[in-house]
Protein backbone atom coordinates (compact mmCIF):
# COMPACT_ATOMS: atom_id res chain seq x y z
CA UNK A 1 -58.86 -26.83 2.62
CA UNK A 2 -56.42 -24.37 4.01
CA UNK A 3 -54.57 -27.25 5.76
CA UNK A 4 -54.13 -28.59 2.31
CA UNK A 5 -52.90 -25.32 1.30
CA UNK A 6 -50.33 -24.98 4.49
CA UNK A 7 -48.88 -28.89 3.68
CA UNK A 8 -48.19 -27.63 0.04
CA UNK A 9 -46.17 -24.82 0.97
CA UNK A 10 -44.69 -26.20 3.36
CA UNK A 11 -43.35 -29.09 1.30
CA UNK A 12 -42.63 -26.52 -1.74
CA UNK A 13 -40.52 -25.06 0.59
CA UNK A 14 -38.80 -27.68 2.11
CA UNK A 15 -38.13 -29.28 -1.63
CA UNK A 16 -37.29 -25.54 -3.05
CA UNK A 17 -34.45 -25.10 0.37
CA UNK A 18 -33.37 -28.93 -0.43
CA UNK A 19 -32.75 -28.18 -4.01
CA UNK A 20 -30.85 -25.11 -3.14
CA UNK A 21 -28.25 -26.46 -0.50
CA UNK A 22 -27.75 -29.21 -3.02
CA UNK A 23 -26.90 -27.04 -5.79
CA UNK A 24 -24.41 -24.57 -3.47
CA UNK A 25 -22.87 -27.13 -1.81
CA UNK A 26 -21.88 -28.66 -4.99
CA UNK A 27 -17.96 -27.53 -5.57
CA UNK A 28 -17.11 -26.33 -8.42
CA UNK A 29 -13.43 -27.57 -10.03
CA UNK A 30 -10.86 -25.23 -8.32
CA UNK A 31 -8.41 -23.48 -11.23
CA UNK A 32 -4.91 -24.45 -9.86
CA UNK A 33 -2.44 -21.92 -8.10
CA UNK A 34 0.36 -20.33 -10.64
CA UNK A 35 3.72 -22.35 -10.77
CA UNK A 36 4.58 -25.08 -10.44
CA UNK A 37 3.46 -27.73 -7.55
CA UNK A 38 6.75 -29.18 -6.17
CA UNK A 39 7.34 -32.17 -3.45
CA UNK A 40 6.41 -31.81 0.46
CA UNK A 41 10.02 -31.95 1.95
CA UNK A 42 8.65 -31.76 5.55
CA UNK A 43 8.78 -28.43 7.96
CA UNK A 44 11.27 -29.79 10.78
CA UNK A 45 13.08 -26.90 12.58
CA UNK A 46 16.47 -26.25 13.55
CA UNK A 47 18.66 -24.31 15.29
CA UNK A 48 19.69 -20.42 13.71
CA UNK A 49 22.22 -20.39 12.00
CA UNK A 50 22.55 -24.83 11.47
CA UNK A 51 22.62 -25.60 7.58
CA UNK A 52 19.83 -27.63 5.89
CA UNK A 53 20.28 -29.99 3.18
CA UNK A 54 18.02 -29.53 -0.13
CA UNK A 55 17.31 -31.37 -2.76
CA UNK A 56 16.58 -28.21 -4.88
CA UNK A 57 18.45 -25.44 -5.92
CA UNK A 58 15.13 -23.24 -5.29
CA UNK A 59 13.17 -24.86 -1.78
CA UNK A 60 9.81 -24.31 -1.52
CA UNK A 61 9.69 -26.22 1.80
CA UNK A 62 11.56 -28.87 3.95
CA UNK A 63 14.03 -28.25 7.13
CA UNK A 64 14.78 -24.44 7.90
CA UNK A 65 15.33 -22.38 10.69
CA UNK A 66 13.80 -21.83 13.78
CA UNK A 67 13.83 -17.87 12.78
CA UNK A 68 12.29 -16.91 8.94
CA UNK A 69 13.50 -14.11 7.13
CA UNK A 70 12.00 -10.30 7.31
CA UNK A 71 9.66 -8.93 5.12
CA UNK A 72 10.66 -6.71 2.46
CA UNK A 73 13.70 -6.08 0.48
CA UNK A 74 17.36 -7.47 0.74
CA UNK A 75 20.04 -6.47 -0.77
CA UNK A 76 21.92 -9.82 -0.15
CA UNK A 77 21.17 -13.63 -0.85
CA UNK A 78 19.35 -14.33 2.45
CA UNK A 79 19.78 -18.55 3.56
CA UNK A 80 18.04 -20.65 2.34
CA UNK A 81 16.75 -21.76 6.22
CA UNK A 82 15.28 -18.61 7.01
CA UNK A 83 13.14 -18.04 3.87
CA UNK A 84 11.76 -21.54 3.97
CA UNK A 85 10.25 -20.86 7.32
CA UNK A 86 9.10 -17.60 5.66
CA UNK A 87 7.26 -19.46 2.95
CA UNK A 88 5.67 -21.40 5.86
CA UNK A 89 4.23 -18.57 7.35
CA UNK A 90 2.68 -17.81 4.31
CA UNK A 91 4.78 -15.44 2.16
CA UNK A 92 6.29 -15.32 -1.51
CA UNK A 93 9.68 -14.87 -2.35
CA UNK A 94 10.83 -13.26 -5.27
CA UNK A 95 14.48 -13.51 -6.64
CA UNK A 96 16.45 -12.47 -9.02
CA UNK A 97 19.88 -13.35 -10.83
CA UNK A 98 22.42 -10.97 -9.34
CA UNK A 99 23.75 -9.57 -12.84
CA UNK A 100 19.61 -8.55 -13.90
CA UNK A 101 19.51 -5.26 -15.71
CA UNK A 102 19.13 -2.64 -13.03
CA UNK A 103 15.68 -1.68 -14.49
CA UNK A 104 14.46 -4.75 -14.12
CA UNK A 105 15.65 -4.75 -10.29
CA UNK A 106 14.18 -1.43 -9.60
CA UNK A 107 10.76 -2.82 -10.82
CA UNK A 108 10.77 -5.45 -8.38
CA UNK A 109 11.51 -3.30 -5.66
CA UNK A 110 9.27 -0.67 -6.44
CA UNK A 111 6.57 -3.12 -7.11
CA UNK A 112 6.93 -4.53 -3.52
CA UNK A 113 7.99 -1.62 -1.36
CA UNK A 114 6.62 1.52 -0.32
CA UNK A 115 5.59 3.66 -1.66
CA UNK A 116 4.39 1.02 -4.24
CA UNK A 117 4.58 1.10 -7.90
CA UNK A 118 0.79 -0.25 -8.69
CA UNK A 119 -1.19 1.77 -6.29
CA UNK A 120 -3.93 -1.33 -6.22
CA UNK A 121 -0.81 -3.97 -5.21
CA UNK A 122 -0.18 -3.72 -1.39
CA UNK A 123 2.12 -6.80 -0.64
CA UNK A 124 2.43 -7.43 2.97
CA UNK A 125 4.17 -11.03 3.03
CA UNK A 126 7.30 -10.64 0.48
CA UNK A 127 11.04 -11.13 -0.05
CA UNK A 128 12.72 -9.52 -2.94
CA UNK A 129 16.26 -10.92 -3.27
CA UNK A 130 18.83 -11.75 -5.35
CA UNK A 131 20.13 -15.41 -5.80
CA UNK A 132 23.20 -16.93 -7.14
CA UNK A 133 21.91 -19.89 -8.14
CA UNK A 134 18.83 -19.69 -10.74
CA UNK A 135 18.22 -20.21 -13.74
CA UNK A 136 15.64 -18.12 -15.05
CA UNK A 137 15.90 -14.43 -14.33
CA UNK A 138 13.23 -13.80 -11.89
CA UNK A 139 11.94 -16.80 -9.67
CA UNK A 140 8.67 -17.01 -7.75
CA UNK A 141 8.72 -18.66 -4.86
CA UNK A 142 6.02 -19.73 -1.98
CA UNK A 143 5.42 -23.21 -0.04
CA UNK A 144 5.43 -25.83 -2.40
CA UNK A 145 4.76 -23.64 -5.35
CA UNK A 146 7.71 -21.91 -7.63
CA UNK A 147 7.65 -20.22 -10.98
CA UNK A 148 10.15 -19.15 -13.70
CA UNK A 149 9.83 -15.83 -15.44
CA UNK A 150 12.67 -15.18 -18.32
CA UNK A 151 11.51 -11.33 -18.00
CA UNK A 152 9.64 -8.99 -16.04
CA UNK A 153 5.75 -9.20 -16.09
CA UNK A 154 3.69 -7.07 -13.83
CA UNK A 155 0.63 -8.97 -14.08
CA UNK A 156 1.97 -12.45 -13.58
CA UNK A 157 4.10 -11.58 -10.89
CA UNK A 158 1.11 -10.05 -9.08
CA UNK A 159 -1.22 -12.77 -9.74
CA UNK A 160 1.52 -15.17 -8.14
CA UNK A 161 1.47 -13.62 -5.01
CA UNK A 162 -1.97 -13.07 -4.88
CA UNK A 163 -2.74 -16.75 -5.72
CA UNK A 164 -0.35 -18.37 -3.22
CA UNK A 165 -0.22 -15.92 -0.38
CA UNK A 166 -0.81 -17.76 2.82
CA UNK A 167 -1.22 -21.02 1.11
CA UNK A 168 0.99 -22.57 3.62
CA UNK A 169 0.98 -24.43 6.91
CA UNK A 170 1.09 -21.40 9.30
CA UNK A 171 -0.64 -18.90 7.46
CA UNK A 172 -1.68 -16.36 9.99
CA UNK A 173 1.58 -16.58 11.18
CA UNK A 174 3.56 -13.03 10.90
């Protein structure tokens, strides 16, 4: 009789474990990333400094330089080339149109440098920049990914880059 007992909870087990890895390895649907998916345009290097072709105004990937683009903030329109390669390693880029209220600018920055706005927000992998060419006010940018805000919103821009940091080909990549 206690061999009986030892082959029932043995197979209760074994069904009970069964059951269980079926159930967790069972995916459940994945919410998509914010913005906009756009095209693969490759990730072919060239030389610093040699000029890319893109399709759009805003890449999110494609040809770029063999050198990305700092961290941090920029005063100045940095090439499209080096923040590609940027976006490859894993980072966000967030522009603006040069002639934004100052406010608005100020919020960015503050937002993604030191000491930092929202004290629970510690970017590591950003660009703040301005850009000519846009057409909504503040852009969101990261591989293959890009969203238009018309005005500043805290929340959305943080869940951006929280959502599609290092979603990339390279990103541990610094």
């Amino acid at each position: 009789m206690n061999n009986v007992r030892f082959y029932v909870v043995i197979a209760v087990l074994i069904i009970g474990l069964g059951g269980l890895f079926v159930l967790t390895s069972q995916k459940q649907p994945s919410v998509p990333r914010p913005g906009a998916e756009q095209a693969d345009a490759g990730r072919e290097h060239i030389s610093v400094g040699a000029k890319a072709s893109y399709k759009e105004a805003i890449p999110t990937s494609g040809t770029h330089s063999v050198q990305p683009a700092g961290w941090g903030i920029s005063e100045t329109e940095l090439p499209n080339e080096s923040i590609v390669h940027s976006m490859e390693h894993g980072g966000v880029v967030i522009s603006y149109k040069p002639d934004i209220d100052p406010a608005i600018k100020a919020k960015l920055s503050s937002l993604f440098q030191q000491p930092y706005s929202n004290k629970s927000f510690r970017p590591t992998k950003a660009i703040v920049m301005p850009r000519e060419k846009q057409n909504a006010p503040i852009v969101l940018a990261s591989w293959k990914r890009l969203q238009e805000l018309q005005s500043f919103d805290e929340r959305t821009i943080i869940e951006y880059y929280t959502r599609n940091i290092g979603n990339s080909p390279e990103p541990n990549a610094s």
